[in-house]
PDB file of N, CA and C in Angstrom:
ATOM      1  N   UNK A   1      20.490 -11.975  42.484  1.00  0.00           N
ATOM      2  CA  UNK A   1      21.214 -11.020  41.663  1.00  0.00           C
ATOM      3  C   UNK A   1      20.240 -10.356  40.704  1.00  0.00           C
ATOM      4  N   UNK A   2      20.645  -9.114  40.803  1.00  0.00           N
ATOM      5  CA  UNK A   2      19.685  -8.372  39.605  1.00  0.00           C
ATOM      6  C   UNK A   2      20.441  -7.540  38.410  1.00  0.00           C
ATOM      7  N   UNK A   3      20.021  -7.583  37.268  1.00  0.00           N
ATOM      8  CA  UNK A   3      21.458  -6.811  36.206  1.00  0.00           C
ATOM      9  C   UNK A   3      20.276  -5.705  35.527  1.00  0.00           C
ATOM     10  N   UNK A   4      21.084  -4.543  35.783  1.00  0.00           N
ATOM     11  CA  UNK A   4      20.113  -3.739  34.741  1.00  0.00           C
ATOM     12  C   UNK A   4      20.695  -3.138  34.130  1.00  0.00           C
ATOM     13  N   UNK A   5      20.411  -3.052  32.357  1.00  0.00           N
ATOM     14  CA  UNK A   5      20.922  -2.664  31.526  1.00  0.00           C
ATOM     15  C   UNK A   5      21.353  -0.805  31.418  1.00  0.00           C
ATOM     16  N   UNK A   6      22.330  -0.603  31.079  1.00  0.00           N
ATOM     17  CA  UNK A   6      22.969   0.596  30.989  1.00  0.00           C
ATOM     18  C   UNK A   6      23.504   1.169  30.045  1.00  0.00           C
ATOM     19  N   UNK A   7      23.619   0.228  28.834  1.00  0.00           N
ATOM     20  CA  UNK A   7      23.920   0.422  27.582  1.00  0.00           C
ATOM     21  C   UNK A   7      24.120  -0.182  26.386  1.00  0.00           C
ATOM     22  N   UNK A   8      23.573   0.440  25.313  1.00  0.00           N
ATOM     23  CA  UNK A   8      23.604  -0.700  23.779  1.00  0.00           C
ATOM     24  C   UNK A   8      24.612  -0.498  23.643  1.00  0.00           C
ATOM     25  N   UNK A   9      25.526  -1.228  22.905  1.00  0.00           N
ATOM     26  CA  UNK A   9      27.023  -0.416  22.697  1.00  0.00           C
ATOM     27  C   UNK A   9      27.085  -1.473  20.647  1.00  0.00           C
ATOM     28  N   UNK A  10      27.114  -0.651  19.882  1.00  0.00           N
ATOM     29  CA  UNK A  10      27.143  -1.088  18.591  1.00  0.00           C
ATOM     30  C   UNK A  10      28.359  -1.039  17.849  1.00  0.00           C
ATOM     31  N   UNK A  11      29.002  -2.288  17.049  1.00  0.00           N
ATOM     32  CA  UNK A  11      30.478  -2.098  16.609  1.00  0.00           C
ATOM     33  C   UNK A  11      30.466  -1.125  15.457  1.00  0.00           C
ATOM     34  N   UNK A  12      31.433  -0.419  14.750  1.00  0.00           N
ATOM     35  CA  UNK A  12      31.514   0.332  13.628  1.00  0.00           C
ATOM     36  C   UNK A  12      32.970   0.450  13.628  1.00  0.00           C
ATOM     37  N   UNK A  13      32.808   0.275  11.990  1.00  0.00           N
ATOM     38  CA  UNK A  13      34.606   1.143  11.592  1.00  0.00           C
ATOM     39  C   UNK A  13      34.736   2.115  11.888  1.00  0.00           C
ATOM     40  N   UNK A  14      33.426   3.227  11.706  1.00  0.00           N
ATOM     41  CA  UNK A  14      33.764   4.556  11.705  1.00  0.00           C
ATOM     42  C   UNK A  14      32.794   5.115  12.989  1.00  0.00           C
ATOM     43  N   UNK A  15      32.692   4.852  14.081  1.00  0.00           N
ATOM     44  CA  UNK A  15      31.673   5.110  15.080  1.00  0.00           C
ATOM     45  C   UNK A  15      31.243   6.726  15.143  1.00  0.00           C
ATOM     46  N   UNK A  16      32.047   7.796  15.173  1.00  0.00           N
ATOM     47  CA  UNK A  16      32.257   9.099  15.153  1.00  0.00           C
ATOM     48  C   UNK A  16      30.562   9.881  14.250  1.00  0.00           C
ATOM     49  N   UNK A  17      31.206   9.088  12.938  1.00  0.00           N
ATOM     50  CA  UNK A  17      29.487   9.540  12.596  1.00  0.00           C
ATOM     51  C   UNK A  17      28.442   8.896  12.760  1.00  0.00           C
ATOM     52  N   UNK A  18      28.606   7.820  13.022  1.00  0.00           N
ATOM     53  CA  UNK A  18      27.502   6.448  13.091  1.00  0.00           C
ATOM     54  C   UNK A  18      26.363   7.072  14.800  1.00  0.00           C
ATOM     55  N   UNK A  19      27.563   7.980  16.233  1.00  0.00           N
ATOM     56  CA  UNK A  19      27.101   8.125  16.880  1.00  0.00           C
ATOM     57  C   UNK A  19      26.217   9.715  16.624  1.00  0.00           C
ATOM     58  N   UNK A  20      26.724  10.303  15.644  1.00  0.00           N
ATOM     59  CA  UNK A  20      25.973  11.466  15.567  1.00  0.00           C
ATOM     60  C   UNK A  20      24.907  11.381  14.985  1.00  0.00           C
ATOM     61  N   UNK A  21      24.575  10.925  13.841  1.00  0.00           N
ATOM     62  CA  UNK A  21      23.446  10.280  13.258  1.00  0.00           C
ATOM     63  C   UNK A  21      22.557   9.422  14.457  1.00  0.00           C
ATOM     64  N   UNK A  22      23.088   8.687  15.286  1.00  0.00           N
ATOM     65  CA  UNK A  22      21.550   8.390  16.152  1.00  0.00           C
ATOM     66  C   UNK A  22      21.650   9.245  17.108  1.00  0.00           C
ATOM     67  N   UNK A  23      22.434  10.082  17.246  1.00  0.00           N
ATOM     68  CA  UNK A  23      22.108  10.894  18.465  1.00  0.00           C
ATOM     69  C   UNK A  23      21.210  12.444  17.434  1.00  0.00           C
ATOM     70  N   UNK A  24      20.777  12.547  16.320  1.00  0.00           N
ATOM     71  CA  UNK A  24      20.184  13.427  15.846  1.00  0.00           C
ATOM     72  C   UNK A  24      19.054  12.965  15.951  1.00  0.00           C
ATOM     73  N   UNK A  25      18.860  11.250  15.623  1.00  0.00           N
ATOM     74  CA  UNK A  25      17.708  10.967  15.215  1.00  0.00           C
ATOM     75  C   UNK A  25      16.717  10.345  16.634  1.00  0.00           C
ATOM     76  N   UNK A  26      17.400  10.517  17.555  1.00  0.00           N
ATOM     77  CA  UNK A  26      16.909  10.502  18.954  1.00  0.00           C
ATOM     78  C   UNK A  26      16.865  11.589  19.680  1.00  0.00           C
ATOM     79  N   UNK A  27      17.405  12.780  19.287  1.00  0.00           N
ATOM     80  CA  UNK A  27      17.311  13.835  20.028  1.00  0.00           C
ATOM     81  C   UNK A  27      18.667  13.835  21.386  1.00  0.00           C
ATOM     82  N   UNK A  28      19.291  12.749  21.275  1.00  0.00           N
ATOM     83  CA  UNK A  28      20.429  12.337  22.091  1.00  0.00           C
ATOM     84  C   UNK A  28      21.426  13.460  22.543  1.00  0.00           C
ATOM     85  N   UNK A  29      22.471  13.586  22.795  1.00  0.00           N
ATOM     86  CA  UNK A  29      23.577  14.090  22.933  1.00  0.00           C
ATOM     87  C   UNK A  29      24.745  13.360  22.938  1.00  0.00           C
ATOM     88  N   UNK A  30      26.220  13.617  22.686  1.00  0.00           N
ATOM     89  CA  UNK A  30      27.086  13.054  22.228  1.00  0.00           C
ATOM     90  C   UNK A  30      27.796  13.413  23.893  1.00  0.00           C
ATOM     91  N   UNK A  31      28.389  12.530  24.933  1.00  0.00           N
ATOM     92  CA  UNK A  31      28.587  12.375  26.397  1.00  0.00           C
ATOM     93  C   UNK A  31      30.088  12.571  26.188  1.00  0.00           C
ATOM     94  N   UNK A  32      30.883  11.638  25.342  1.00  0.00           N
ATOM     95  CA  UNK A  32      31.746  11.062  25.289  1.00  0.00           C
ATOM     96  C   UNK A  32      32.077  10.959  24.190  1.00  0.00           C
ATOM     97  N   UNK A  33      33.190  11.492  23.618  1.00  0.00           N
ATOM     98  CA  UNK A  33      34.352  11.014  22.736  1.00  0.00           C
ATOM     99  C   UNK A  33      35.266   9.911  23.024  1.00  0.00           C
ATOM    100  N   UNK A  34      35.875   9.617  23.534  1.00  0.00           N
ATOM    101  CA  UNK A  34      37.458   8.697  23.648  1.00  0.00           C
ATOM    102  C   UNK A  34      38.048   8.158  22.725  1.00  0.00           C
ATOM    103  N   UNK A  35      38.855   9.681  22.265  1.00  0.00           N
ATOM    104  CA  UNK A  35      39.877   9.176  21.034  1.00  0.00           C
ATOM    105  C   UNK A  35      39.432   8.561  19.804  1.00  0.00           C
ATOM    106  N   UNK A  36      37.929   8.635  19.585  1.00  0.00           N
ATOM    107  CA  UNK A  36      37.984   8.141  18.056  1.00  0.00           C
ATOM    108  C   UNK A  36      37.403   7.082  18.392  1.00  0.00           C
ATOM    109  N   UNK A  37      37.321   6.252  19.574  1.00  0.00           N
ATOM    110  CA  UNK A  37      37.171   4.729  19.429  1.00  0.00           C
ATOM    111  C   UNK A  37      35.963   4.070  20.261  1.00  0.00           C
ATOM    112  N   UNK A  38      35.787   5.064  21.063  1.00  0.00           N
ATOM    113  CA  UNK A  38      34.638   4.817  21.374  1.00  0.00           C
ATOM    114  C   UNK A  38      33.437   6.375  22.028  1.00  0.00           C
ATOM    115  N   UNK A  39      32.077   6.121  21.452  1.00  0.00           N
ATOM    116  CA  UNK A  39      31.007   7.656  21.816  1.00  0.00           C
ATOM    117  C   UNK A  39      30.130   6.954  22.202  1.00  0.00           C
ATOM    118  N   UNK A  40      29.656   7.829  23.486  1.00  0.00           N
ATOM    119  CA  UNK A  40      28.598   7.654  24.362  1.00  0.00           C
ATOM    120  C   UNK A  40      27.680   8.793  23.808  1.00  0.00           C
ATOM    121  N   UNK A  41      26.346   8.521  23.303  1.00  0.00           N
ATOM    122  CA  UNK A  41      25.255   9.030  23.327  1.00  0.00           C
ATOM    123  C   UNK A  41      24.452   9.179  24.799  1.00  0.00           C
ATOM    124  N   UNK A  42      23.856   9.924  25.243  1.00  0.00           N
ATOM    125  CA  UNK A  42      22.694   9.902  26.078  1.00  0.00           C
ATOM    126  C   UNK A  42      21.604  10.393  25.762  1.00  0.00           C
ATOM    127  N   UNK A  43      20.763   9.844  25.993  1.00  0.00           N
ATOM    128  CA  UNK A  43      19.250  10.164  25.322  1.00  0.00           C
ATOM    129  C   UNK A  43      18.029  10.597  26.302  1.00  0.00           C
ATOM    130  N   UNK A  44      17.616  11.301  25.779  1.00  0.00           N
ATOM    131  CA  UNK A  44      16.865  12.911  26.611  1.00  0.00           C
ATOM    132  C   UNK A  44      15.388  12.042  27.724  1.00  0.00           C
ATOM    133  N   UNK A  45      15.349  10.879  26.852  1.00  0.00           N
ATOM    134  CA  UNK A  45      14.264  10.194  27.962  1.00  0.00           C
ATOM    135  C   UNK A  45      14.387   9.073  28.655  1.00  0.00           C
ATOM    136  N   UNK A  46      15.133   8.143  28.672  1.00  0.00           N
ATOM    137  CA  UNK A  46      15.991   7.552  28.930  1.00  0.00           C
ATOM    138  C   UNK A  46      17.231   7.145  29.865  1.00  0.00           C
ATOM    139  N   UNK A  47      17.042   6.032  30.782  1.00  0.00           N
ATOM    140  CA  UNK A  47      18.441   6.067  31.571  1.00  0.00           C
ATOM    141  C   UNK A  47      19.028   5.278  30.892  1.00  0.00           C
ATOM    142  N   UNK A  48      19.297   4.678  29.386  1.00  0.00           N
ATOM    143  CA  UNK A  48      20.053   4.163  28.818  1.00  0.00           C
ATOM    144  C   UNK A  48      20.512   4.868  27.882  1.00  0.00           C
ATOM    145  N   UNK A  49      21.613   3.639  27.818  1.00  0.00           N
ATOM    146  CA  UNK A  49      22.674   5.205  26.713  1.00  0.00           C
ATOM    147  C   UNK A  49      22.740   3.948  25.595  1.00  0.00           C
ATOM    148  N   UNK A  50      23.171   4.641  24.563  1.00  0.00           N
ATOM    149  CA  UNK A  50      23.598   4.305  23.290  1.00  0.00           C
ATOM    150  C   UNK A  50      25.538   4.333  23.059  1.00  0.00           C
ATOM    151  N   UNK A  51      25.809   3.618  23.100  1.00  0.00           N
ATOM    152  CA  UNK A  51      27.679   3.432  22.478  1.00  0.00           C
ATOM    153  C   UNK A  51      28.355   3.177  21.223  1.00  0.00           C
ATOM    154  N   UNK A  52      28.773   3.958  20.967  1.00  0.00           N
ATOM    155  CA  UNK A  52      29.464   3.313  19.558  1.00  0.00           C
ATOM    156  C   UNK A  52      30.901   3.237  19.503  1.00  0.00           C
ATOM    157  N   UNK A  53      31.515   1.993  19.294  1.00  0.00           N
ATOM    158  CA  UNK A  53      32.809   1.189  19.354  1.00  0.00           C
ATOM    159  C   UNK A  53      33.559   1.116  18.365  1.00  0.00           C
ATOM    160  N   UNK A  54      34.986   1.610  18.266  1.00  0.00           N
ATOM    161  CA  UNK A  54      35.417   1.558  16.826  1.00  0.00           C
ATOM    162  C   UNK A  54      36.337  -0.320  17.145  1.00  0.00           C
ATOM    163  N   UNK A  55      36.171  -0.683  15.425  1.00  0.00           N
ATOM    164  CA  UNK A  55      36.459  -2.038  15.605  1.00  0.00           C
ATOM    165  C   UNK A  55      37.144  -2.536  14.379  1.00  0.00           C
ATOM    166  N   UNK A  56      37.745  -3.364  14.165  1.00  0.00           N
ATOM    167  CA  UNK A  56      38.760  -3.320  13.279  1.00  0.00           C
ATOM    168  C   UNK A  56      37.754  -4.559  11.853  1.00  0.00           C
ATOM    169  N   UNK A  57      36.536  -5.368  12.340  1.00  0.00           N
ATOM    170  CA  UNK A  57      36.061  -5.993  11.560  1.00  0.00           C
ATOM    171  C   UNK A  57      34.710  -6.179  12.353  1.00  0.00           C
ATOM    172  N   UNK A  58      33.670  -6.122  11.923  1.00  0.00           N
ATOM    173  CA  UNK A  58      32.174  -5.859  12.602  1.00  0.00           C
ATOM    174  C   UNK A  58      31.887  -7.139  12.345  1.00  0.00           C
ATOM    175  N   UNK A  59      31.070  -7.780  12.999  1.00  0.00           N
ATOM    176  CA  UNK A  59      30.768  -8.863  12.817  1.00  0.00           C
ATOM    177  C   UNK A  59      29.415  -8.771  11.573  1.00  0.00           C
ATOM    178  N   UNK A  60      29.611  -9.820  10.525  1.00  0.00           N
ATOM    179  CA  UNK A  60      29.192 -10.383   9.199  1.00  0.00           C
ATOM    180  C   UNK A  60      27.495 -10.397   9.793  1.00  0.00           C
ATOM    181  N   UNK A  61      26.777 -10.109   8.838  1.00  0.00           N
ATOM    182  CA  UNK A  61      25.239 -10.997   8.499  1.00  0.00           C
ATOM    183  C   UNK A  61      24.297 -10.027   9.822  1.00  0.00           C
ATOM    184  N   UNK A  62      23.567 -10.730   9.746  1.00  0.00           N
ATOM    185  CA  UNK A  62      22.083  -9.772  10.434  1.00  0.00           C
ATOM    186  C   UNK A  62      22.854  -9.452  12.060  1.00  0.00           C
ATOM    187  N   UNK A  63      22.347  -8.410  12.166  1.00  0.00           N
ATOM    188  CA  UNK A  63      22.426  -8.404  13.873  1.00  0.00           C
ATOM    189  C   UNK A  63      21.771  -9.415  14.691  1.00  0.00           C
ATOM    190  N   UNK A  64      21.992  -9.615  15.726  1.00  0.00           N
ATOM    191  CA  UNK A  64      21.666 -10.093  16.255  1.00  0.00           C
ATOM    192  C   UNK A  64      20.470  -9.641  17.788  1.00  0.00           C
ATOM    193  N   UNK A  65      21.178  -8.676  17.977  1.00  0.00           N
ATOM    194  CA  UNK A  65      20.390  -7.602  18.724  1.00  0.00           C
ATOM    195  C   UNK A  65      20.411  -6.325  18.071  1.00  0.00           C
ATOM    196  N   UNK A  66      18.687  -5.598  17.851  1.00  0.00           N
ATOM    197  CA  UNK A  66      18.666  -4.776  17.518  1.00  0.00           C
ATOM    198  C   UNK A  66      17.627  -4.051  18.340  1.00  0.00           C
ATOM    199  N   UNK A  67      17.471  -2.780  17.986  1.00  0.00           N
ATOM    200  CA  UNK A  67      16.882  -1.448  18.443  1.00  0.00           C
ATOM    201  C   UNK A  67      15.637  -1.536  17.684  1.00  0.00           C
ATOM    202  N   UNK A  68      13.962  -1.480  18.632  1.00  0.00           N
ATOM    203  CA  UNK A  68      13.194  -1.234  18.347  1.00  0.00           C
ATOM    204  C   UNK A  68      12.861   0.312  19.311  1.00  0.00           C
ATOM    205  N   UNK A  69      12.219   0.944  18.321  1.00  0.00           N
ATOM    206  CA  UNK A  69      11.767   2.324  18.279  1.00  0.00           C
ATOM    207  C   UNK A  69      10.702   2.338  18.095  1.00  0.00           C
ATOM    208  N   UNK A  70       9.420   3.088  18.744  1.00  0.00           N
ATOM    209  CA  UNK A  70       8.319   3.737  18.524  1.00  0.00           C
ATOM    210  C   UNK A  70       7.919   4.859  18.273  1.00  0.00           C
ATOM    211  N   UNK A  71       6.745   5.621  17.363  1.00  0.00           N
ATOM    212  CA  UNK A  71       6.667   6.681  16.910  1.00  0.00           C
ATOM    213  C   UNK A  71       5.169   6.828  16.878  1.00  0.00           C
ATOM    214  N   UNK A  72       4.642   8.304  17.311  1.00  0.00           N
ATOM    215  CA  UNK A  72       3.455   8.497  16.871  1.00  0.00           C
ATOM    216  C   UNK A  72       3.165   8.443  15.333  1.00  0.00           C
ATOM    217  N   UNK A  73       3.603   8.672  14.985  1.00  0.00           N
ATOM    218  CA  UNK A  73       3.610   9.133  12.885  1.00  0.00           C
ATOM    219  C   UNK A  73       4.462   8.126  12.434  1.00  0.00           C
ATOM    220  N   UNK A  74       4.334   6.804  12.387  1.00  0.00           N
ATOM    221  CA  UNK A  74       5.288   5.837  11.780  1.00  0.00           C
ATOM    222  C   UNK A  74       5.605   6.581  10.127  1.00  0.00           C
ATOM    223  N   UNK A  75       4.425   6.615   9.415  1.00  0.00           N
ATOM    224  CA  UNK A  75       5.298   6.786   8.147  1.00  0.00           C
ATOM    225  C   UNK A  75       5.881   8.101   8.072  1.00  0.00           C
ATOM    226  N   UNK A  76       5.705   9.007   8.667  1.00  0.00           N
ATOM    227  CA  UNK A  76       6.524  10.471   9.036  1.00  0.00           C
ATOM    228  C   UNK A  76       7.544  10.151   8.890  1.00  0.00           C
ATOM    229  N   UNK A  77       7.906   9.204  10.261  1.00  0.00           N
ATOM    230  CA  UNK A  77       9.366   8.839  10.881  1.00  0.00           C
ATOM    231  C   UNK A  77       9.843   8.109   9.841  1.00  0.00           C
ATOM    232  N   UNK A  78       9.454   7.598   9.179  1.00  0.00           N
ATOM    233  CA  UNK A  78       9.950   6.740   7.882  1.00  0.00           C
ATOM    234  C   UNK A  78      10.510   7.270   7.434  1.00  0.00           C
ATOM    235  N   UNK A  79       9.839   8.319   6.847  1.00  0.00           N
ATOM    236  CA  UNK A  79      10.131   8.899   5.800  1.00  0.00           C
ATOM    237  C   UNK A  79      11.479   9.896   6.334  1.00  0.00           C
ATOM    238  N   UNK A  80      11.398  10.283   7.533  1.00  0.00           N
ATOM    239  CA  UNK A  80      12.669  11.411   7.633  1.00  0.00           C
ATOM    240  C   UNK A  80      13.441  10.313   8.306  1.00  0.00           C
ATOM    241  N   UNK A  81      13.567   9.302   8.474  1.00  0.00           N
ATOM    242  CA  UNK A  81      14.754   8.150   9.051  1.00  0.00           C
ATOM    243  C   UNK A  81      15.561   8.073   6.976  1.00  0.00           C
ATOM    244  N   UNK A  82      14.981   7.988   6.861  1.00  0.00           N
ATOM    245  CA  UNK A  82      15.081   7.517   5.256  1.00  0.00           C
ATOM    246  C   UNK A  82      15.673   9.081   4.612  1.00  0.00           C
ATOM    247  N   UNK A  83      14.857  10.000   5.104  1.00  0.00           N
ATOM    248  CA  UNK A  83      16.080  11.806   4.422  1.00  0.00           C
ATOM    249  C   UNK A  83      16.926  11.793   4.768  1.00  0.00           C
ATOM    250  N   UNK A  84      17.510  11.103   6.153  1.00  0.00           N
ATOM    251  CA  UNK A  84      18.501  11.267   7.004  1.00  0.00           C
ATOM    252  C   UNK A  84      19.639  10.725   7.019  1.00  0.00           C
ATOM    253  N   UNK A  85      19.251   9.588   6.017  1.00  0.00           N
ATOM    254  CA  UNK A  85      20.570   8.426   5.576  1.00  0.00           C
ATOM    255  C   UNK A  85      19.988   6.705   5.871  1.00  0.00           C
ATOM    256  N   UNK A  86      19.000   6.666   6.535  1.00  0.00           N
ATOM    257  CA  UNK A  86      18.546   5.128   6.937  1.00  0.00           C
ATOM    258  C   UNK A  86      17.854   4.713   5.436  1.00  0.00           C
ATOM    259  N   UNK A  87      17.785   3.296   5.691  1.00  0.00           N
ATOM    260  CA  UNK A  87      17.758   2.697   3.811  1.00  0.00           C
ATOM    261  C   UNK A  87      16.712   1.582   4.477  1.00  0.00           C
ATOM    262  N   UNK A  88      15.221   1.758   4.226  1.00  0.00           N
ATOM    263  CA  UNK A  88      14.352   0.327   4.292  1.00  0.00           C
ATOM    264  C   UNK A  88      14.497  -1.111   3.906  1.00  0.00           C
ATOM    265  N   UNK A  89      14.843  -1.474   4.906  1.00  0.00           N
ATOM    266  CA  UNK A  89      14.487  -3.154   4.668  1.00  0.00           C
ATOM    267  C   UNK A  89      13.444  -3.794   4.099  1.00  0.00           C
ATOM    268  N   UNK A  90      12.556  -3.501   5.049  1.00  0.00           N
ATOM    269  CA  UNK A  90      10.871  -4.350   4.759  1.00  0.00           C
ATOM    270  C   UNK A  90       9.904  -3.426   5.654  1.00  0.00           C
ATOM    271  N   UNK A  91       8.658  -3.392   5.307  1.00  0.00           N
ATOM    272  CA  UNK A  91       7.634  -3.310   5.997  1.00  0.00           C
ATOM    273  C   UNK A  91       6.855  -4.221   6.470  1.00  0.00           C
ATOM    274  N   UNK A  92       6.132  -4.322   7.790  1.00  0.00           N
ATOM    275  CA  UNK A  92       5.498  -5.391   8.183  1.00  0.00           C
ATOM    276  C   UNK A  92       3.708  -5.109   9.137  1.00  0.00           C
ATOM    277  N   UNK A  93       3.428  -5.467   8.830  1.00  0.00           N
ATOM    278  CA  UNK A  93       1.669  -5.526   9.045  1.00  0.00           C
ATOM    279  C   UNK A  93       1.166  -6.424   9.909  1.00  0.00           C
ATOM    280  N   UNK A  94       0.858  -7.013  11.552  1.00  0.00           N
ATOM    281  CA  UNK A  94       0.219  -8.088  12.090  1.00  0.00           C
ATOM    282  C   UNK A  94      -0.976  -7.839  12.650  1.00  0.00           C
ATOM    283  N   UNK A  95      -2.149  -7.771  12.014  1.00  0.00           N
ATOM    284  CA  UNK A  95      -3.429  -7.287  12.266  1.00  0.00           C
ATOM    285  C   UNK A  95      -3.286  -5.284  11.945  1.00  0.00           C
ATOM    286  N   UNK A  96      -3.301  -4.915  13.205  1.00  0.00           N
ATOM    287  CA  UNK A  96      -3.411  -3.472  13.134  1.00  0.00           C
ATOM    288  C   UNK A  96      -2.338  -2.551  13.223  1.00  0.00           C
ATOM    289  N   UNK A  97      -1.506  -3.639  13.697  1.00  0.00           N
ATOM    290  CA  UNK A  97      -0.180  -3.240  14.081  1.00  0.00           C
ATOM    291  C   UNK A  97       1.307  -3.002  12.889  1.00  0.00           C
ATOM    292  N   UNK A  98       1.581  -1.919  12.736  1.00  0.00           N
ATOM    293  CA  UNK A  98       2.614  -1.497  11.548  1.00  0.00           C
ATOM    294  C   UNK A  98       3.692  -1.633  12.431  1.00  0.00           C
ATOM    295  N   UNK A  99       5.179  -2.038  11.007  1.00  0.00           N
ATOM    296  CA  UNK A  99       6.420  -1.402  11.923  1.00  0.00           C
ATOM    297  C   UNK A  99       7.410  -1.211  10.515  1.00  0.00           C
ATOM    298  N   UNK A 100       8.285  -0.948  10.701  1.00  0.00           N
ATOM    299  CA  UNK A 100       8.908  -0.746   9.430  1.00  0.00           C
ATOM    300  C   UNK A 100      10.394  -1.567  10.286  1.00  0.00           C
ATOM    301  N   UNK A 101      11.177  -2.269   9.555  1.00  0.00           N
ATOM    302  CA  UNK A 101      12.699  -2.327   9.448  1.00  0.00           C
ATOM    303  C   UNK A 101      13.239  -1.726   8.245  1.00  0.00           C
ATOM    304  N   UNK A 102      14.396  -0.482   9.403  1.00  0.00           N
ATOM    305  CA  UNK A 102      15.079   0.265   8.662  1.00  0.00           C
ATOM    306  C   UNK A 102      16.714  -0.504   8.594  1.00  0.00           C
ATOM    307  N   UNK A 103      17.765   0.457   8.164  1.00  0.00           N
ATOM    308  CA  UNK A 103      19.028  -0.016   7.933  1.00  0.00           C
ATOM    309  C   UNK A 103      19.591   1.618   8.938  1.00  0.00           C
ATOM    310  N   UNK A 104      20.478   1.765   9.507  1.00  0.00           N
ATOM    311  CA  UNK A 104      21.299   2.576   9.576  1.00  0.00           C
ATOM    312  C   UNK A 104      22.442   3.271   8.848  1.00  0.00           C
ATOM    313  N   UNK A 105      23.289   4.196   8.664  1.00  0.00           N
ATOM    314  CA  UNK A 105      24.067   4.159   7.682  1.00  0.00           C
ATOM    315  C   UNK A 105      25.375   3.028   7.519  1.00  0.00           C
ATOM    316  N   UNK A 106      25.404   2.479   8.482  1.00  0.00           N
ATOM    317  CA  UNK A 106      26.232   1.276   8.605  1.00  0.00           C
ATOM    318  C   UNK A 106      25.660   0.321   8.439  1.00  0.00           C
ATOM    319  N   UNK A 107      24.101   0.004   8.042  1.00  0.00           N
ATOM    320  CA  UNK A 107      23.849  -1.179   7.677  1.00  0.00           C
ATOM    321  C   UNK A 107      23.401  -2.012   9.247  1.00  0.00           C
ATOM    322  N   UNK A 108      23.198  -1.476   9.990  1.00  0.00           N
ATOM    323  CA  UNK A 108      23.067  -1.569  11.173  1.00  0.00           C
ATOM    324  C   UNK A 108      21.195  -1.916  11.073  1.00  0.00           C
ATOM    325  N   UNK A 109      20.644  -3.042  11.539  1.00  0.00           N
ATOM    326  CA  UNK A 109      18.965  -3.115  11.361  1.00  0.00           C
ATOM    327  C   UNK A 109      18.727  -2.503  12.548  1.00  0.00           C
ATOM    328  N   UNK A 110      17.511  -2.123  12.403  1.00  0.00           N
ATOM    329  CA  UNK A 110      16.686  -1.292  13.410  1.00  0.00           C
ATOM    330  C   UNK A 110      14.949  -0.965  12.864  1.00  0.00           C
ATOM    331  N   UNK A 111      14.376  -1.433  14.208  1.00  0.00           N
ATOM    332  CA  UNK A 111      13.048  -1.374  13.692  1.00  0.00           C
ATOM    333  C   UNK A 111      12.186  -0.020  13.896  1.00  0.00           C
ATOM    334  N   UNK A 112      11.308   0.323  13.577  1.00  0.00           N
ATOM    335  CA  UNK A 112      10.257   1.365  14.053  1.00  0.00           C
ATOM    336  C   UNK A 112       8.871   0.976  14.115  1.00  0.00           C
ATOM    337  N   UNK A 113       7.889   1.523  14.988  1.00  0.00           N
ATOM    338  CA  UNK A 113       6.758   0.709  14.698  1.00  0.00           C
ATOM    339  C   UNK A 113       5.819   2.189  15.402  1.00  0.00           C
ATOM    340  N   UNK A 114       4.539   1.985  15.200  1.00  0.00           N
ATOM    341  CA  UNK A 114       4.109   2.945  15.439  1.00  0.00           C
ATOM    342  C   UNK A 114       2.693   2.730  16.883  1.00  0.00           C
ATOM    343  N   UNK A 115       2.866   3.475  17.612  1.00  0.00           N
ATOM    344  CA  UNK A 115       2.746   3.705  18.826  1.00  0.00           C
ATOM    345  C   UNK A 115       1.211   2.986  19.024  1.00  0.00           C
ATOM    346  N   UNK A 116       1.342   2.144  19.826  1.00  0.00           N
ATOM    347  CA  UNK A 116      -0.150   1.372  20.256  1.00  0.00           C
ATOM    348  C   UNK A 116      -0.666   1.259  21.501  1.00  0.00           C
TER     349      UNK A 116
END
């Protein structure tokens, strides 16, 4: 058996903007509406899609699975993840290697790191 992934799908109260915001900040497109409750992003390089789920209580405390991202210009991308509504966690350093953990506007973690 082989499983290949086809989609992140992330909980939110309010998914509607949660999916437009990463579909700006990926260059994405918005696929799918359904009623409010659930949006399909698709993303321009990518055969995976991005989902956002409306949900009546998100589950508490750190994610558990999150979204790492790469960037030529890490602190660029920082910096306009951060104009855009994303809120820094921490920065992190292992030899040569940078990455930043951001927040989403839902509080959602997500990393960035810059291209090696």
């Amino acid at each position: 058996m082989s499983l290949t992934p086809a989609m992140i799908t992330v909980d939110s109260l309010d998914p509607g903007p949660l999916a437009q915001w990463w579909a700006r900040q990926t260059g994405g497109t918005i696929e799918e509406e359904n009623d409010g409750w659930f949006y399909t992003v698709v993303l321009p390089t990518l055969p995976i899609r991005l989902a956002f789920q409306k949900v009546d209580d998100p589950t508490p405390g750190k994610n558990r699975l999150h979204l790492d991202l790469t960037t030529p210009d890490l602190d660029g991308a920082t910096a306009l993840l951060i104009e855009a509504g994303a809120s820094e966690v921490e920065q992190h350093t292992m030899g040569d290697f940078r990455w930043v953990t951001l927040a989403d506007p839902d509080g959602n973690v997500f990393c960035v790191s810059g291209s090696h």
